[in-house]
C-alpha atoms as a PDB file:
ATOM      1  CA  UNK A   1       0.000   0.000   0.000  1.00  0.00           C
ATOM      2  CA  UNK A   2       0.987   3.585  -0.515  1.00  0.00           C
ATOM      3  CA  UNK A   3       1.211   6.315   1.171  1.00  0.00           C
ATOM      4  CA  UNK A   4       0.071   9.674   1.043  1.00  0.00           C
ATOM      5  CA  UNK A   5       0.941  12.301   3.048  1.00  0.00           C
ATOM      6  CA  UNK A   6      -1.223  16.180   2.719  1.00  0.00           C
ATOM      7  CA  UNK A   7      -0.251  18.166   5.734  1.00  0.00           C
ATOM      8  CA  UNK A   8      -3.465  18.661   7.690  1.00  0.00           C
ATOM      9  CA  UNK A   9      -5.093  15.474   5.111  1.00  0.00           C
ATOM     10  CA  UNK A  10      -2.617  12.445   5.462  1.00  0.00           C
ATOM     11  CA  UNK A  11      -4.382   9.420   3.652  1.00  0.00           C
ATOM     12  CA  UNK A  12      -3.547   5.756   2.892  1.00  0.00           C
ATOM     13  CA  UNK A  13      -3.456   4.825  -0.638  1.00  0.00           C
ATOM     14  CA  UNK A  14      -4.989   1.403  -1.775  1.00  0.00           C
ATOM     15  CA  UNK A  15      -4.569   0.409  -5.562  1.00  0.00           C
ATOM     16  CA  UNK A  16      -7.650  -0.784  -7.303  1.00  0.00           C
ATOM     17  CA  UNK A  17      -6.511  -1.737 -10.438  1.00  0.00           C
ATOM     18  CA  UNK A  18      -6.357   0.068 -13.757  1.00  0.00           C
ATOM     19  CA  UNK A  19      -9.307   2.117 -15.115  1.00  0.00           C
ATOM     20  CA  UNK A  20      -9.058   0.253 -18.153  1.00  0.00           C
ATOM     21  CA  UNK A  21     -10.179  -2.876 -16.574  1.00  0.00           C
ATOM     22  CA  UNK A  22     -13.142  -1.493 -14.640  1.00  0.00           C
ATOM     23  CA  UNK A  23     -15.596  -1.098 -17.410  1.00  0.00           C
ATOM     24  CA  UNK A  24     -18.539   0.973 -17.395  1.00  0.00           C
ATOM     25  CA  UNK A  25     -21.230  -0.265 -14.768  1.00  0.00           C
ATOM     26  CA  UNK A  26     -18.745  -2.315 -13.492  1.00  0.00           C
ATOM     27  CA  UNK A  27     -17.423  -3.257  -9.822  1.00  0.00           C
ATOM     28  CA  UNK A  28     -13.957  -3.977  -8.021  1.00  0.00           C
ATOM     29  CA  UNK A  29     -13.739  -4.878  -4.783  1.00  0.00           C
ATOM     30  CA  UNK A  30     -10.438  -4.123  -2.674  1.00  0.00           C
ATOM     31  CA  UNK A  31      -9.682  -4.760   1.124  1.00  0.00           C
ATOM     32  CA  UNK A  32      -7.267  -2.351   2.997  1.00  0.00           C
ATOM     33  CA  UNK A  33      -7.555  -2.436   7.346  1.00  0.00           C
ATOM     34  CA  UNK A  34     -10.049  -4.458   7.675  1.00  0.00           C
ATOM     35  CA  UNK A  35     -12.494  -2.704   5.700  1.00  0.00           C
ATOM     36  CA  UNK A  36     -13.800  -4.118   1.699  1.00  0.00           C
ATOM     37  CA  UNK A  37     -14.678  -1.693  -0.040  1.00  0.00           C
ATOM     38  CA  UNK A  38     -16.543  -1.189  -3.619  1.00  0.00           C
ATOM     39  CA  UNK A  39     -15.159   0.500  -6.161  1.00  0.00           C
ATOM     40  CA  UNK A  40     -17.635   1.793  -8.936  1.00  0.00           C
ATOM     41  CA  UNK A  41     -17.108   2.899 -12.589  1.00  0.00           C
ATOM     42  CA  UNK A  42     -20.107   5.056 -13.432  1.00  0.00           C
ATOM     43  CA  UNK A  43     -20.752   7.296 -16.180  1.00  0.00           C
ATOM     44  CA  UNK A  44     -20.019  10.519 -13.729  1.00  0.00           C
ATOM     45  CA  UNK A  45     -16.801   9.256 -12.327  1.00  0.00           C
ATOM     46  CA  UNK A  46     -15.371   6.222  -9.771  1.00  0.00           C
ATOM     47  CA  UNK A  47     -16.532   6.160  -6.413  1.00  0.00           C
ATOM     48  CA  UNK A  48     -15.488   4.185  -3.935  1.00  0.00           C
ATOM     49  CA  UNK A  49     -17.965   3.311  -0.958  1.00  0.00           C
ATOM     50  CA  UNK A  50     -17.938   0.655   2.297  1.00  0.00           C
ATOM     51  CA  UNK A  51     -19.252  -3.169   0.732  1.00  0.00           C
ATOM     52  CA  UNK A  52     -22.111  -3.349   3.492  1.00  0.00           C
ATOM     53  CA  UNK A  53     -25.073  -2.116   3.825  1.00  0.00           C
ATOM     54  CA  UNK A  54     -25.672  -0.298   6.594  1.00  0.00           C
ATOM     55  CA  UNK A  55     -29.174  -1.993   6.843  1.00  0.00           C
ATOM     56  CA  UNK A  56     -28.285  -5.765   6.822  1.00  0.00           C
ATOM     57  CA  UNK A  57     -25.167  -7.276   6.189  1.00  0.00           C
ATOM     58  CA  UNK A  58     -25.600  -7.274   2.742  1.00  0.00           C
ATOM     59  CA  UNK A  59     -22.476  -7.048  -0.298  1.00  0.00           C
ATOM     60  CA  UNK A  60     -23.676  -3.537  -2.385  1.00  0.00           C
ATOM     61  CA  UNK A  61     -20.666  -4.912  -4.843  1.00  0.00           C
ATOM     62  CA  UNK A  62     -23.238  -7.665  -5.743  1.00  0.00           C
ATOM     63  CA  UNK A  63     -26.349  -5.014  -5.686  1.00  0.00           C
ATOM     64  CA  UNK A  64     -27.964  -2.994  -9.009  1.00  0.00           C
ATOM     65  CA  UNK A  65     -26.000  -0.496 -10.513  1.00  0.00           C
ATOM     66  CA  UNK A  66     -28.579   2.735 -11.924  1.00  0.00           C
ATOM     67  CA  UNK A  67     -25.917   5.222 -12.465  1.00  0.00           C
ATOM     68  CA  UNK A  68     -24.670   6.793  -9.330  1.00  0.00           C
ATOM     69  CA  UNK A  69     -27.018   4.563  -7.702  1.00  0.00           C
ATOM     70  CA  UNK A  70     -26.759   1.215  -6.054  1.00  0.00           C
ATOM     71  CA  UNK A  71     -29.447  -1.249  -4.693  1.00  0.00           C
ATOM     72  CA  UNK A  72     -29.040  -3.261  -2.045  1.00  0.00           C
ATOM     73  CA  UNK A  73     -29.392  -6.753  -3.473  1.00  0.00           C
ATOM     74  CA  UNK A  74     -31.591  -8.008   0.403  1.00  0.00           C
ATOM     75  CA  UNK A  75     -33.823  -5.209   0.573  1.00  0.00           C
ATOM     76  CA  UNK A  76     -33.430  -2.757  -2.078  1.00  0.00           C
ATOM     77  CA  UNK A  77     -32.546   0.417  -0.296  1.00  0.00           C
ATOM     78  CA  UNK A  78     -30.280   2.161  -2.647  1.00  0.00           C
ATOM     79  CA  UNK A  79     -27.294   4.218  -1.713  1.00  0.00           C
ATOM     80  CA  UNK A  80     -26.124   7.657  -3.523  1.00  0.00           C
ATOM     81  CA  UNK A  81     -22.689   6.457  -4.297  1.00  0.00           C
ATOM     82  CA  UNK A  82     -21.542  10.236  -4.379  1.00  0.00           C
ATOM     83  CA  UNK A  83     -22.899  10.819  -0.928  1.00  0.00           C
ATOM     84  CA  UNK A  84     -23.323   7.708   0.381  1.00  0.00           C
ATOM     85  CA  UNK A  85     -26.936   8.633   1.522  1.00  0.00           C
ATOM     86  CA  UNK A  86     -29.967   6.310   1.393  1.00  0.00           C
ATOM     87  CA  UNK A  87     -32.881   6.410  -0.545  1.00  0.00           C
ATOM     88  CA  UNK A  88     -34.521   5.502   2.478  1.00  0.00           C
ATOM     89  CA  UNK A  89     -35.992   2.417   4.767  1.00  0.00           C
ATOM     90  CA  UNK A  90     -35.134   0.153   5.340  1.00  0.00           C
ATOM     91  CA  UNK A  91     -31.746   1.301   5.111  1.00  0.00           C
ATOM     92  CA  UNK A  92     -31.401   4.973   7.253  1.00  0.00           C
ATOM     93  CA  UNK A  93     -27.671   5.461   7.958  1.00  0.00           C
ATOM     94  CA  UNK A  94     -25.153   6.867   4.990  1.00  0.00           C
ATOM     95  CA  UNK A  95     -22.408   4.044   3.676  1.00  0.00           C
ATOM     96  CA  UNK A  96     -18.659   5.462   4.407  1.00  0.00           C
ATOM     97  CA  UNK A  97     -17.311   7.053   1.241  1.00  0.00           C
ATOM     98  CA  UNK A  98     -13.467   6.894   0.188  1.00  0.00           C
ATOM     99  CA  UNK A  99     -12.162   9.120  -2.675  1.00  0.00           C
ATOM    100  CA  UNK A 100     -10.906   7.590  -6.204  1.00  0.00           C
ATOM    101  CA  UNK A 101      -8.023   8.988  -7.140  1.00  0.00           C
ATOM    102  CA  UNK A 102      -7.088   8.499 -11.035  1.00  0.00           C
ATOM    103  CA  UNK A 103      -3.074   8.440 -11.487  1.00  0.00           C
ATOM    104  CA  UNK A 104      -2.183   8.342 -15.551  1.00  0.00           C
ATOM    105  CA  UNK A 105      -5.084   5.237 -15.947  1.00  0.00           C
ATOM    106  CA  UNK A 106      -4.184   3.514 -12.299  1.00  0.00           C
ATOM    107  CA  UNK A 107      -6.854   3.713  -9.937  1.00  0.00           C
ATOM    108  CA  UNK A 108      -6.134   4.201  -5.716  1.00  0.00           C
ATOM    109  CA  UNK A 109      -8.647   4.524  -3.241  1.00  0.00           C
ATOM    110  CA  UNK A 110      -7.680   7.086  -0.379  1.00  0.00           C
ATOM    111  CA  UNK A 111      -8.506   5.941   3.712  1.00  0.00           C
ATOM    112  CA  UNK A 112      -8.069   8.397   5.630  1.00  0.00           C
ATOM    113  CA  UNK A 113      -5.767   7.628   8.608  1.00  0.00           C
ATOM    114  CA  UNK A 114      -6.453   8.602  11.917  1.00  0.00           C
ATOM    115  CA  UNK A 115      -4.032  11.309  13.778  1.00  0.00           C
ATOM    116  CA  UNK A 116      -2.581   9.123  16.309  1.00  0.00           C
ATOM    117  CA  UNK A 117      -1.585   6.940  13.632  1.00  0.00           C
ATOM    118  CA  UNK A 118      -3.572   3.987  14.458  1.00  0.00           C
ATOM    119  CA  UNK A 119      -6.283   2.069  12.625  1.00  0.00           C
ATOM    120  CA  UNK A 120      -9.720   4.247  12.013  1.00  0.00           C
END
């Protein structure tokens, strides 16, 4: 994993993959601290959100994609993948979001790491 280091903003950096092999409407999934987390190729951009709903235990990597949208494949809450915000019940609590940063086609997602250095 890299590293990045912003002065207030210090972030890990977790590679996804290539941008060329995450096609349109399509999903990677990457795991980094503990944490899996989606990775989305939408026509607006790559987002990046927690795998679980925060309704059920649920994989949103093997939900509905509908643009920035994804659908909970158990109870079809969707989540604003910009945002992270539900459409509503039965899911009521936002998804964490991670940026997608885009280096020259290679794809990192950024975790943000706590002050004290430890494990957020």
């Amino acid at each position: 994993m890299d590293t990045a280091a912003g002065d207030a903003g210090v972030a890990e950096r977790v590679r996804v993959g290539l941008l060329a092999d995450l096609r349109l409407d399509e999903v990677a999934v990457v795991e980094a601290r503990g944490r899996r987390i989606a990775v989305f190729h939408t026509e607006e951009g790559v987002f990046g959100v927690d795998d679980r709903c925060t309704h059920q235990d649920a994989a949103l990597s093997d939900g509905f994609l509908e643009g920035c949208l994804i659908e909970c494949p158990l109870h079809a809450s969707f989540f604003d993948l910009r945002t992270g915000e539900p459409s509503g019940p039965p899911a009521t609590r936002a998804v964490a979001t991670y940026p997608v940063v885009d280096e020259d086609g290679e794809l990192f997602v950024e975790l943000p790491v706590p002050a004290d250095g430890g494990v957020s």
